[in-house]
N, C-alpha and C. Protein backbone atom coordinates (compact mmCIF):
# COMPACT_ATOMS: atom_id res chain seq x y z
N UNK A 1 130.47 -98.34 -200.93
CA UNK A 1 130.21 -97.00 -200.43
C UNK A 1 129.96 -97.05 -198.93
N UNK A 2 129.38 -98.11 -198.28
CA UNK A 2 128.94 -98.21 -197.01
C UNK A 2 130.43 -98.51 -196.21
N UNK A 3 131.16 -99.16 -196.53
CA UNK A 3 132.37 -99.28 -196.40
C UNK A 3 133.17 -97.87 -196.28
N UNK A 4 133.20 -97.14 -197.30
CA UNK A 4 133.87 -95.76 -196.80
C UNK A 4 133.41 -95.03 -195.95
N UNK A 5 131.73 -94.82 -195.49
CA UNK A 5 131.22 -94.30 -194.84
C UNK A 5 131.66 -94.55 -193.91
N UNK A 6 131.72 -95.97 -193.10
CA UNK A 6 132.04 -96.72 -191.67
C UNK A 6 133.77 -96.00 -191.94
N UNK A 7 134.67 -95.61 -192.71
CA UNK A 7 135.63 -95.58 -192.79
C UNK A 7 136.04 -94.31 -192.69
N UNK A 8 135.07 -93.25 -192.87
CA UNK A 8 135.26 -91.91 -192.73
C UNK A 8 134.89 -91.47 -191.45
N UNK A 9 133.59 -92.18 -190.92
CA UNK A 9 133.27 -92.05 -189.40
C UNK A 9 134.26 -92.57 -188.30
N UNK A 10 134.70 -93.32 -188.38
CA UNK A 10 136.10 -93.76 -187.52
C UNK A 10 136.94 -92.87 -187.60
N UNK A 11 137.56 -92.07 -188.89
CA UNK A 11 137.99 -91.25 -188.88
C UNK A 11 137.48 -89.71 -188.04
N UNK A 12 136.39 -89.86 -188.30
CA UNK A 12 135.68 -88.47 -187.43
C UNK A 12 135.82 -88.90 -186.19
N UNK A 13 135.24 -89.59 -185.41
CA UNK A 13 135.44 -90.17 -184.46
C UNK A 13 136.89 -89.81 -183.53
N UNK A 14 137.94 -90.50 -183.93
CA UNK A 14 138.77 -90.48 -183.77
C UNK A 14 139.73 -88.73 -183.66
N UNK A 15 139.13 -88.08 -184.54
CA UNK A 15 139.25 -86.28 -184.44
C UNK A 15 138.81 -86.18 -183.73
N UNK A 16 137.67 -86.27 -183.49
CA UNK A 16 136.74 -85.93 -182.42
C UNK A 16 137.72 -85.79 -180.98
N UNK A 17 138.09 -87.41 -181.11
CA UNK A 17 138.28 -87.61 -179.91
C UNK A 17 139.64 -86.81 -179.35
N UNK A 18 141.08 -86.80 -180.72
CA UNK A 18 141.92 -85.74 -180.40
C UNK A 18 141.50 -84.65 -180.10
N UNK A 19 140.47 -83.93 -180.92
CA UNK A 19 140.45 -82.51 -180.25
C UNK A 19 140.02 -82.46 -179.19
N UNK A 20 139.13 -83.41 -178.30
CA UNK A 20 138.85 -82.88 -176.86
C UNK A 20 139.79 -82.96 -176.67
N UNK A 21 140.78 -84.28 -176.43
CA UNK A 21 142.44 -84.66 -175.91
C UNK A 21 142.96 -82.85 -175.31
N UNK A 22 143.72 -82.81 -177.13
CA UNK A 22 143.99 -81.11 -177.22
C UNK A 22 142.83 -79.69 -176.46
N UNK A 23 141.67 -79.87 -176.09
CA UNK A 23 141.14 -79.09 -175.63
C UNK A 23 141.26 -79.28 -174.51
N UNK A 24 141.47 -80.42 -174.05
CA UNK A 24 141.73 -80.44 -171.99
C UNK A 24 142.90 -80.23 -171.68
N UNK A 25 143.69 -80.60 -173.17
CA UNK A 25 145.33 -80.14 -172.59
C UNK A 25 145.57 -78.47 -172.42
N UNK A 26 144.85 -77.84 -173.56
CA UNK A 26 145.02 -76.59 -173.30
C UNK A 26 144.18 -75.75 -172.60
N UNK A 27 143.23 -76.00 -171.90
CA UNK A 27 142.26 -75.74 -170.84
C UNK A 27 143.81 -76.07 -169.69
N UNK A 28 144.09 -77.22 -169.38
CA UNK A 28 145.10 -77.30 -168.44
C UNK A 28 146.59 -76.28 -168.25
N UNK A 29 146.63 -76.56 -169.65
CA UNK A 29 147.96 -75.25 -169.81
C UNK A 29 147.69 -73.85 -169.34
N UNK A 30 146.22 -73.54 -169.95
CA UNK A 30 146.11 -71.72 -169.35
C UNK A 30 146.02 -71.89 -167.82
N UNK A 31 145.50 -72.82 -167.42
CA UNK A 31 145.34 -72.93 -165.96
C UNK A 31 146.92 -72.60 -165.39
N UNK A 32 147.77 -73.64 -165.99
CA UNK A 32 149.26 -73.39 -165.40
C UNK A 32 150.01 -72.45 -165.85
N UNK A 33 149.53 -71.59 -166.78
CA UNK A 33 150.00 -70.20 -166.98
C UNK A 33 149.40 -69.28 -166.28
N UNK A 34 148.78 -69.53 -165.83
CA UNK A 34 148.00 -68.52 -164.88
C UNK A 34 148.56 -68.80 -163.38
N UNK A 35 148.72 -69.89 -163.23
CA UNK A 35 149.19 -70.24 -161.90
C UNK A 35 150.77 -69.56 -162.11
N UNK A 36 151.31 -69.83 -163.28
CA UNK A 36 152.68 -69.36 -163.26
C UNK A 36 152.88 -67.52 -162.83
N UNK A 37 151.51 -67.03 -164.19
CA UNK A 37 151.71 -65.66 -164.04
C UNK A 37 151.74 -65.14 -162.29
N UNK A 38 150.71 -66.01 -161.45
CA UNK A 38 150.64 -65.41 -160.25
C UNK A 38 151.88 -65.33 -159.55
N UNK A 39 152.55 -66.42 -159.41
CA UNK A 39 153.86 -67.08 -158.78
C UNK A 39 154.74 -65.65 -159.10
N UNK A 40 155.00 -65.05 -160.42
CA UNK A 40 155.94 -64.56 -161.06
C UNK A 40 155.59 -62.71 -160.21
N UNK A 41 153.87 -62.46 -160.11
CA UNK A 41 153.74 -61.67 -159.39
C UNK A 41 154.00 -61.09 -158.07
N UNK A 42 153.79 -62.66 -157.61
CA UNK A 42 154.46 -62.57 -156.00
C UNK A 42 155.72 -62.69 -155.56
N UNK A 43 156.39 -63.12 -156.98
CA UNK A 43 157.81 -63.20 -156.60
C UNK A 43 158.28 -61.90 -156.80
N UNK A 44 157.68 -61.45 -157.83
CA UNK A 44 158.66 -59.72 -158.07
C UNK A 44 158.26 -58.75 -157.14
N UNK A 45 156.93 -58.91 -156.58
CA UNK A 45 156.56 -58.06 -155.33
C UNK A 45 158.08 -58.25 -154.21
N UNK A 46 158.40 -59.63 -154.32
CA UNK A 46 159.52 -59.66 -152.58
C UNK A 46 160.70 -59.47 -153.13
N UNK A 47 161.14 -59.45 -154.65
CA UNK A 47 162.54 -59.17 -155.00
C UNK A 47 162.38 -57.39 -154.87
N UNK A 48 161.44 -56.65 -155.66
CA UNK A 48 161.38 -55.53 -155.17
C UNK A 48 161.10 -55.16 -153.98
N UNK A 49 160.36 -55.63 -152.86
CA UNK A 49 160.58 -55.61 -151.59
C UNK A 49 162.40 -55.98 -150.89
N UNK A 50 162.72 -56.54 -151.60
CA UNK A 50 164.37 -56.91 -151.11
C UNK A 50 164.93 -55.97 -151.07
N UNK A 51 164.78 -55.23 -152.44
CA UNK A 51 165.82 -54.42 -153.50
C UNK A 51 165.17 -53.00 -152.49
N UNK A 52 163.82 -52.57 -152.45
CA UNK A 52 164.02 -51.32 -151.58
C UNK A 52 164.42 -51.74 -150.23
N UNK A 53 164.92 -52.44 -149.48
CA UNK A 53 165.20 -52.94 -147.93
C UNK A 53 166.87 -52.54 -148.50
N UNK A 54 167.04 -53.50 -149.73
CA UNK A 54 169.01 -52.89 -149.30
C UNK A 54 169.35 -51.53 -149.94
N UNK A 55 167.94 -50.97 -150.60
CA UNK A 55 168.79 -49.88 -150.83
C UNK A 55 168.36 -48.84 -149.40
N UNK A 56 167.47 -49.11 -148.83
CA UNK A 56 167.49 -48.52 -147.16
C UNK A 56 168.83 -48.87 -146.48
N UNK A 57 169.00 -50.13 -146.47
CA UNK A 57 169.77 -50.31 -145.58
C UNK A 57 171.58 -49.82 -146.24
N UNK A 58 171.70 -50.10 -147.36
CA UNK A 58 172.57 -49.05 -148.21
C UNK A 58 172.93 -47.79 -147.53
N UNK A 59 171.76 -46.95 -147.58
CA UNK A 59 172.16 -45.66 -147.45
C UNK A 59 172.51 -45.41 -146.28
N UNK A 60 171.41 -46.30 -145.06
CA UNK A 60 172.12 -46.37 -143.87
C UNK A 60 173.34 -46.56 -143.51
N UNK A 61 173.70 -47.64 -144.19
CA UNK A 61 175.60 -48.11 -144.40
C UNK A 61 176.18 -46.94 -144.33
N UNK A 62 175.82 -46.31 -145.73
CA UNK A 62 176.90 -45.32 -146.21
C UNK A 62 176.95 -44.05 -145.24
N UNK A 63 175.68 -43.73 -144.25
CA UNK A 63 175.76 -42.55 -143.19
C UNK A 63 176.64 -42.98 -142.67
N UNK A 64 176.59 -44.23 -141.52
CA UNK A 64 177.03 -44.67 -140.87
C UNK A 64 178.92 -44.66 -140.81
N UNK A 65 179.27 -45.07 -142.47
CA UNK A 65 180.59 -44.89 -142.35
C UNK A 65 180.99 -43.66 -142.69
N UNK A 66 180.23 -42.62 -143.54
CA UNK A 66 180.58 -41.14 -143.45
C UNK A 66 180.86 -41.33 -141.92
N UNK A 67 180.33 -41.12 -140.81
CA UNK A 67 180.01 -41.00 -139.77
C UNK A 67 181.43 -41.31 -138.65
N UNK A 68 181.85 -42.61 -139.32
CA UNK A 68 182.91 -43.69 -138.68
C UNK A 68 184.40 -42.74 -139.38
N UNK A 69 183.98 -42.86 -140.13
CA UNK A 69 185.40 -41.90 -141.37
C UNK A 69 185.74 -40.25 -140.50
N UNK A 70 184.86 -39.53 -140.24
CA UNK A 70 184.77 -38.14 -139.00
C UNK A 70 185.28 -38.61 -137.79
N UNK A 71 184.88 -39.35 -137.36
CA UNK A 71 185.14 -40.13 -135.95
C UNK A 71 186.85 -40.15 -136.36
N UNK A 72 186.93 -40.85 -137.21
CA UNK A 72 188.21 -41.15 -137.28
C UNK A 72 189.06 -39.96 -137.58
N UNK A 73 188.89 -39.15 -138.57
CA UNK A 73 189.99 -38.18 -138.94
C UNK A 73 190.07 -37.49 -137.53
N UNK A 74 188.82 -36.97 -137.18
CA UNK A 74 188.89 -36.16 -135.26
C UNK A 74 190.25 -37.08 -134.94
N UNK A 75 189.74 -38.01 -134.09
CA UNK A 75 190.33 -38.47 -133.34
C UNK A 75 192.02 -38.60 -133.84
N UNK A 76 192.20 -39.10 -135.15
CA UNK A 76 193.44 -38.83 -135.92
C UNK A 76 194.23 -37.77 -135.73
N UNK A 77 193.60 -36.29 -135.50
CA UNK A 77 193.54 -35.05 -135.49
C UNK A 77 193.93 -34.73 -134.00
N UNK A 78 193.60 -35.25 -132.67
CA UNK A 78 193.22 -35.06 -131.85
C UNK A 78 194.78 -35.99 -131.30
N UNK A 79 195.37 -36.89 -131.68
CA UNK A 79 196.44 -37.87 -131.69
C UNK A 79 197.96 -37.13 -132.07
N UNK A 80 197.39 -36.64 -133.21
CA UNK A 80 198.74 -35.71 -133.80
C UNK A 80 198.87 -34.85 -133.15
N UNK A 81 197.75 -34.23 -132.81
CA UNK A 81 197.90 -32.66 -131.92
C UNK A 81 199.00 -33.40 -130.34
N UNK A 82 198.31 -34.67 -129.81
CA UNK A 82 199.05 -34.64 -128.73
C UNK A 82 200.29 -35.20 -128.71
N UNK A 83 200.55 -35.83 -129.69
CA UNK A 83 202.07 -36.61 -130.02
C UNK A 83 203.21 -35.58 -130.59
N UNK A 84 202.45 -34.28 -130.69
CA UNK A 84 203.17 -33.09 -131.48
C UNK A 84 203.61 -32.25 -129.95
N UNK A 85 203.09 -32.00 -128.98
CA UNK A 85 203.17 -31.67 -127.83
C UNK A 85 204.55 -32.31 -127.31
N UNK A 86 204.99 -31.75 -126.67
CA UNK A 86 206.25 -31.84 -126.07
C UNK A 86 205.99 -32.79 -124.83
N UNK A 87 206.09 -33.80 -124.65
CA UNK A 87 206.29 -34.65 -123.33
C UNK A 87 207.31 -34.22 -122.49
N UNK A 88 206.96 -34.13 -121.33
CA UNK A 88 208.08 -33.36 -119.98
C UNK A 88 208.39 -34.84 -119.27
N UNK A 89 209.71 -35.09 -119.25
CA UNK A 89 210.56 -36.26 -118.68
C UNK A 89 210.86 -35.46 -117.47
């Protein structure tokens, strides 16, 4: 009987000693999920910081070539009118 006793305590022992193991591992893990969650916060803050910059700069684009496209038909406009004109030799 003294024999199983010494044989069951080794066994406890030995639990024992896995579950701290497992308790520092997962004490460590929430730590690096937490470190992750932050990472993941600050990253989506600058992708959405990206994403409203090109859609600014987007719309700017798109004035800009409305803008270039007028320029152009005028002047297109302004070309025909004088190539339609009679040149005096």
């Amino acid at each position: 009987m003294g024999r199983r006793l010494h044989v069951r305590n080794l066994e406890v022992k030995t639990l024992r000693s896995q579950v701290t193991i497992l308790q520092r591992l997962l004490k460590e893990s929430k730590k690096k999920v937490g470190q992750v969650k932050e990472e993941n916060k600050r990253l989506k803050a600058l992708v959405d910081s990206y994403a409203d910059d090109l859609v600014i700069r987007s719309t700017e684009q798109g004035k800009t070539t409305d803008k270039l496209q007028k320029q152009y038909e005028k002047l297109l406009a302004e070309v025909k009118e004088l190539t339609s004109r009679s040149i005096p030799k």
